[in-house]
C-alpha atoms as a PDB file:
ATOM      1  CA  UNK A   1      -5.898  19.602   1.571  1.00  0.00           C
ATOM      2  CA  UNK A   2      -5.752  16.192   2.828  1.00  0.00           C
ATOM      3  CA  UNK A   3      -9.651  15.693   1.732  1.00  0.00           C
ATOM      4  CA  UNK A   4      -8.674  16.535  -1.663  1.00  0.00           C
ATOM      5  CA  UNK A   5      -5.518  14.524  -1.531  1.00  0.00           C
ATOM      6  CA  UNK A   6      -7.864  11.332  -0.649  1.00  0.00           C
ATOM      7  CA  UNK A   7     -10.533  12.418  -3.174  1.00  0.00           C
ATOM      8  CA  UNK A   8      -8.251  12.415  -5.961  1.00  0.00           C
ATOM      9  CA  UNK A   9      -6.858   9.047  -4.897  1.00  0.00           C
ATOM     10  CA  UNK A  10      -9.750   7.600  -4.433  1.00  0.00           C
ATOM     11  CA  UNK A  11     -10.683   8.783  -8.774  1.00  0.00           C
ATOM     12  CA  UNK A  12      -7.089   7.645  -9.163  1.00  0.00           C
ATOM     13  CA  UNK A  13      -8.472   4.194  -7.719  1.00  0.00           C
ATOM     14  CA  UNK A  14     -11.738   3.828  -9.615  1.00  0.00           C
ATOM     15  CA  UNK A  15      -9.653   4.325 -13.221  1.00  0.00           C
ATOM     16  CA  UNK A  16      -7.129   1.559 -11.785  1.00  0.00           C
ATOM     17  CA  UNK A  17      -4.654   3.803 -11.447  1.00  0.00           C
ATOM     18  CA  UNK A  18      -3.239   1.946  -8.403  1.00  0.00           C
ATOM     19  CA  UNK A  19       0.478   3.722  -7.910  1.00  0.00           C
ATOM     20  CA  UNK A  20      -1.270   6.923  -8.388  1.00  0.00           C
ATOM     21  CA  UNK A  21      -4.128   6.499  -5.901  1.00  0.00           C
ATOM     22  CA  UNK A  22      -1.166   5.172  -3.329  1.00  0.00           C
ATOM     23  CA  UNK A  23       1.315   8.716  -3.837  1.00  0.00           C
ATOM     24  CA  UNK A  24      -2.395  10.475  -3.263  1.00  0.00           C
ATOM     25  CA  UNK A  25      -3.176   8.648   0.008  1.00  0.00           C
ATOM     26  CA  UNK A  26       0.397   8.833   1.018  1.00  0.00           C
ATOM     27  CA  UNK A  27      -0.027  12.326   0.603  1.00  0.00           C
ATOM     28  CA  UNK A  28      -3.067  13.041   2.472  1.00  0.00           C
ATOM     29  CA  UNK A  29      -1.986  10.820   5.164  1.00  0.00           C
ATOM     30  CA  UNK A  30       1.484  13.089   5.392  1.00  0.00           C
ATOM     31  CA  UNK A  31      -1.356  15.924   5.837  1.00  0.00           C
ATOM     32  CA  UNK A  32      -3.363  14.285   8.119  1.00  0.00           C
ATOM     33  CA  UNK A  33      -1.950  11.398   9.879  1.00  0.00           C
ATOM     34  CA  UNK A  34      -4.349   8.164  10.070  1.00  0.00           C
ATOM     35  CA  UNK A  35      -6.885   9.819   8.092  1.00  0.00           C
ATOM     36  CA  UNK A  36      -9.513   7.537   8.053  1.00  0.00           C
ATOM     37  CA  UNK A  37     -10.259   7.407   4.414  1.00  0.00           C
ATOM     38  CA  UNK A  38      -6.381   6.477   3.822  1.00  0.00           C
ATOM     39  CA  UNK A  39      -6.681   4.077   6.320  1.00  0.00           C
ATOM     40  CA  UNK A  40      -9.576   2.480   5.097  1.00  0.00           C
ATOM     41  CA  UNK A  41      -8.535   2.471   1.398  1.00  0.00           C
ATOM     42  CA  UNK A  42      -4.862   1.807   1.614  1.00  0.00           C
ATOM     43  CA  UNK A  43      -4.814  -1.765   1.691  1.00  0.00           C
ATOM     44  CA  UNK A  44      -6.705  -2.630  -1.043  1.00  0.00           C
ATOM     45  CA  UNK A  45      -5.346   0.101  -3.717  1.00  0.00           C
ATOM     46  CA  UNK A  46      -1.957  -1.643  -2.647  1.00  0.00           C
ATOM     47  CA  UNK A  47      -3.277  -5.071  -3.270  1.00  0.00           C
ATOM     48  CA  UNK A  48      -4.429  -4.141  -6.304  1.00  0.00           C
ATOM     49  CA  UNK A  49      -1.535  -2.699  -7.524  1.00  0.00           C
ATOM     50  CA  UNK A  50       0.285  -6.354  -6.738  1.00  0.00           C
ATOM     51  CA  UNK A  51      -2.042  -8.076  -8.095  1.00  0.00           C
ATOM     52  CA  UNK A  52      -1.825  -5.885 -11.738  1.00  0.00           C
ATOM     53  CA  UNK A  53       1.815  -6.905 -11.502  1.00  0.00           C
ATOM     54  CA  UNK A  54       0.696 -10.632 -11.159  1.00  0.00           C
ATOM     55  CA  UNK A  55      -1.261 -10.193 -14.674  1.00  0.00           C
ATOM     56  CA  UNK A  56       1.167  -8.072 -16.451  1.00  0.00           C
ATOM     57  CA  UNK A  57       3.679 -10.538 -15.978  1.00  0.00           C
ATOM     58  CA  UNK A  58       1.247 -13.403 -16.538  1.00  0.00           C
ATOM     59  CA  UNK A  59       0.693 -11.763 -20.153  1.00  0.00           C
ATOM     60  CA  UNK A  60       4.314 -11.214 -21.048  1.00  0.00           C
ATOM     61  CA  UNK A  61       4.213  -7.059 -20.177  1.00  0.00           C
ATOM     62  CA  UNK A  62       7.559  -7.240 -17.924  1.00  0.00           C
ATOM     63  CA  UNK A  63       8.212  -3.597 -17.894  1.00  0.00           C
ATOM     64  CA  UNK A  64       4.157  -2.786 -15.958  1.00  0.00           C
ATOM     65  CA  UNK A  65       4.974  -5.803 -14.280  1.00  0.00           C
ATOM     66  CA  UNK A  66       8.250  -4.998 -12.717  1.00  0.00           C
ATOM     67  CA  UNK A  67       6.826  -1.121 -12.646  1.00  0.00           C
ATOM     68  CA  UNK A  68       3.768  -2.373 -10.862  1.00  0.00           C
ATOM     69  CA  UNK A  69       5.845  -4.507  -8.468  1.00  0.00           C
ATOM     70  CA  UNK A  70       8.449  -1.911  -7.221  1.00  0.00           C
ATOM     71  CA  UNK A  71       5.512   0.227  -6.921  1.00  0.00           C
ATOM     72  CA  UNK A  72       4.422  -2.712  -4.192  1.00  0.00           C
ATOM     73  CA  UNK A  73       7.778  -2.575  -2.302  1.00  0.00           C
ATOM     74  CA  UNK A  74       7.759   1.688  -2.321  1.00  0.00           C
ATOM     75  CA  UNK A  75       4.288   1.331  -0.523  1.00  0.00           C
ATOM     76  CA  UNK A  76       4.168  -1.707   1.493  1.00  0.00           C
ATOM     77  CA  UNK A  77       5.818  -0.512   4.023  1.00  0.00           C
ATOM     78  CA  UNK A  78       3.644   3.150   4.513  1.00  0.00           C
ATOM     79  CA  UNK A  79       2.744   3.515   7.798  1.00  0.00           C
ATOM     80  CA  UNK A  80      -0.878   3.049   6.286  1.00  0.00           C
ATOM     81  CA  UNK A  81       0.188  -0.346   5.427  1.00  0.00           C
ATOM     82  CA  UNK A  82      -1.450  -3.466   7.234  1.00  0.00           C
ATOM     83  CA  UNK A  83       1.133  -5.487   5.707  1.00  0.00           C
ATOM     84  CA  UNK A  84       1.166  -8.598   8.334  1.00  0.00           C
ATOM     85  CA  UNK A  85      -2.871  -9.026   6.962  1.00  0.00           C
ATOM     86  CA  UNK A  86      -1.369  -9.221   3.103  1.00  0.00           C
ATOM     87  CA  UNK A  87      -1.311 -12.585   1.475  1.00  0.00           C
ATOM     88  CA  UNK A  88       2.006 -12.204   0.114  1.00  0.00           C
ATOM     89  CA  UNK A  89       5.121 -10.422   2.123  1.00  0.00           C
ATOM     90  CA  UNK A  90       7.843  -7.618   1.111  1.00  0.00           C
ATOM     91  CA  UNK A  91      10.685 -10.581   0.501  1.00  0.00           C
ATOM     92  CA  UNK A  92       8.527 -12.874  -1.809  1.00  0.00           C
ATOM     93  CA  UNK A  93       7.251  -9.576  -4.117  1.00  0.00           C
ATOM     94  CA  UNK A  94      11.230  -8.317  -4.255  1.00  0.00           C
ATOM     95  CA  UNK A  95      12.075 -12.437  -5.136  1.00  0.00           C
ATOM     96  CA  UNK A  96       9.720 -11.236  -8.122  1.00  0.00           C
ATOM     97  CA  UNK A  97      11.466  -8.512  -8.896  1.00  0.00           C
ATOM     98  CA  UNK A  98      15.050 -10.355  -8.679  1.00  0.00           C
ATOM     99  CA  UNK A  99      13.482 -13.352 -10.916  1.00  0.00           C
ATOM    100  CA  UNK A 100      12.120 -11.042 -13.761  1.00  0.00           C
ATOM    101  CA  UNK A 101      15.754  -8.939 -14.125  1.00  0.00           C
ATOM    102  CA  UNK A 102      17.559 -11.984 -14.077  1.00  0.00           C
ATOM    103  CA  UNK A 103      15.370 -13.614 -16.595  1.00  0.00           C
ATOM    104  CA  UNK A 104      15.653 -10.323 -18.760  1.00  0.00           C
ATOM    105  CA  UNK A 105      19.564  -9.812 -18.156  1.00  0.00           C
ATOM    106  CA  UNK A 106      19.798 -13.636 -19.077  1.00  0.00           C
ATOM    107  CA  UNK A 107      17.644 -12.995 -22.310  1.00  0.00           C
ATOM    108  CA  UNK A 108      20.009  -9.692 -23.364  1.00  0.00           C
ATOM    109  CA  UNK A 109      23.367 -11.630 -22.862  1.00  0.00           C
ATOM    110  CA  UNK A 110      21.743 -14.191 -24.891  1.00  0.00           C
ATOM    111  CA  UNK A 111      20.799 -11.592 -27.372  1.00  0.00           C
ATOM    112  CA  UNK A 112      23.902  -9.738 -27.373  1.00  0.00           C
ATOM    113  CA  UNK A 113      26.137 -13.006 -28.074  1.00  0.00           C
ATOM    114  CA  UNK A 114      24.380 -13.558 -31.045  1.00  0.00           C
ATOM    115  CA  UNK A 115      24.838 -10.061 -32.381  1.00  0.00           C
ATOM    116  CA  UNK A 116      21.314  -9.016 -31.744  1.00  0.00           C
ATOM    117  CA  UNK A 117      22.817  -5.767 -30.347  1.00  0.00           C
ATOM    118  CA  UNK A 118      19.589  -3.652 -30.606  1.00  0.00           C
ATOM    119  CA  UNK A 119      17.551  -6.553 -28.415  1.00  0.00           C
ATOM    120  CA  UNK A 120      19.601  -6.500 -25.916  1.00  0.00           C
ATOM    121  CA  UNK A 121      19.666  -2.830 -25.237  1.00  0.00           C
ATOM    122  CA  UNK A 122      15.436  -2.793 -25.215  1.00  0.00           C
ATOM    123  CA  UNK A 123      15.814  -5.877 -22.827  1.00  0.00           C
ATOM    124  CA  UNK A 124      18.376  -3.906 -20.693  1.00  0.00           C
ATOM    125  CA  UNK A 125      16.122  -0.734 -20.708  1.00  0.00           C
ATOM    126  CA  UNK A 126      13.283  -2.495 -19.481  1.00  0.00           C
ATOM    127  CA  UNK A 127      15.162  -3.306 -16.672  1.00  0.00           C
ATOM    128  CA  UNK A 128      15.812  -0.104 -16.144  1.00  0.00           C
ATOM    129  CA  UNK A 129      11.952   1.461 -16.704  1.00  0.00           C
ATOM    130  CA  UNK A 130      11.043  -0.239 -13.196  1.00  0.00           C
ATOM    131  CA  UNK A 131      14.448  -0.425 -11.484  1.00  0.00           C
ATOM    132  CA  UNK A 132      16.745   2.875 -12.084  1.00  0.00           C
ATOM    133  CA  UNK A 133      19.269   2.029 -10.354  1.00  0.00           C
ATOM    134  CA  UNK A 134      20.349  -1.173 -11.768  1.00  0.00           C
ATOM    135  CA  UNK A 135      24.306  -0.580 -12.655  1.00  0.00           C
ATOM    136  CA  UNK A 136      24.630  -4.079 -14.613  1.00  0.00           C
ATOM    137  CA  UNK A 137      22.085  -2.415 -17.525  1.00  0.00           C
ATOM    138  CA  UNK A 138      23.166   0.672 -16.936  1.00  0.00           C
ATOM    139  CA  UNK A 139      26.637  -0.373 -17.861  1.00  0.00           C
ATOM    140  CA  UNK A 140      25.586  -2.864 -20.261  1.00  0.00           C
ATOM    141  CA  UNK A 141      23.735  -0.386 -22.465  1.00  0.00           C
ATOM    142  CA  UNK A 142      26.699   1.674 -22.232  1.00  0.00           C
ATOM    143  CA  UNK A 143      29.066  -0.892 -23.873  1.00  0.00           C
ATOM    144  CA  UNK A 144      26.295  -1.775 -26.401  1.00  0.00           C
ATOM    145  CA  UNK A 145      25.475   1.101 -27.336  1.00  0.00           C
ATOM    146  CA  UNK A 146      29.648   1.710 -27.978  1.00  0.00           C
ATOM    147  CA  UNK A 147      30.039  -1.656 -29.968  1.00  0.00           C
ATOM    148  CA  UNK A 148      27.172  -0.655 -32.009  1.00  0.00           C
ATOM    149  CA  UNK A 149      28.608   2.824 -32.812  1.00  0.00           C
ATOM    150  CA  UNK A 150      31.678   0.958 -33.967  1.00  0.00           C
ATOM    151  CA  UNK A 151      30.298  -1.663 -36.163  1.00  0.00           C
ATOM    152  CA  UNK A 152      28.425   1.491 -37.976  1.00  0.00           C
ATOM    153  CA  UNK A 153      31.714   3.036 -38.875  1.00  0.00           C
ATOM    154  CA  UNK A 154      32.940  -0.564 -40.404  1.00  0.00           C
ATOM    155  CA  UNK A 155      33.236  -0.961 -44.291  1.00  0.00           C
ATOM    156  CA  UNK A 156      30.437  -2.665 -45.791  1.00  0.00           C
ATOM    157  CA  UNK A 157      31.383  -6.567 -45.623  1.00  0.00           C
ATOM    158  CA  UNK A 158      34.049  -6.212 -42.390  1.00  0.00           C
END
């Protein structure tokens, strides 16, 4: 099981499917603890995977960026993981993270106090594609979402 596991991940790899090839590894090495495949391949699927955050963020895509980097953090720290040999560490790739949702949440306030309502909800659900557990969007597309539902039921010209 664990040499299909690493097979997989390793087709997973060669389409750039980065996260993907990671959960297989992670999952063959759960099977078969340092497999040598995994521990071979690890490193550089994980790189990868950074590095596709770096240019989907460099061309404006901020929810595969933020996607790509959480991805990072979930891995980073798999026992697989020669993290101490990676040119970037844990703290500076969550700094990332924390830069792109304030810049977003900062974007969607800006948005919202305009009356560009709908905006603001897409920029606050972006947030939320690559970090689920954000509360402040959460919330936020909760009191949108209610403001817009009551500007609907308002008389033309109120």
């Amino acid at each position: 099981m664990a040499d299909k596991l690493f097979a997989d991940g390793m087709t997973a790899l060669r389409e750039d499917r980065y996260e993907r090839a990671l959960e297989l590894f992670s999952g063959a090495w759960q099977e078969r603890p340092g497999h040598p495949g995994v521990a071979r391949e690890f490193d550089g699927a994980l790189l990868a995977l950074k590095k596709s955050g770096d240019t989907a963020y460099a061309q404006g895509k901020w929810e595969d960026a933020g996607k790509r980097w959480m991805g990072t953090l979930r891995f980073i720290t798999h026992p697989a993981s020669n993290w101490r040999s990676y040119p970037f560490t844990r703290s500076e790739v969550r700094a990332k993270v924390d830069r792109l949702t304030e810049a977003l949440t900062e974007k969607a306030l800006t948005e919202y106090r305009r009356g560009e309502i709908p905006a603001a909800i897409a920029d606050w659900k972006t947030i939320l594609a690559y970090d689920p557990g954000h509360e402040e969007s959460a919330r936020s597309i909760r009191t949108a979402t209610q403001q817009l539902e009551t500007l609907k039921k308002l008389p033309p010209g109120k």
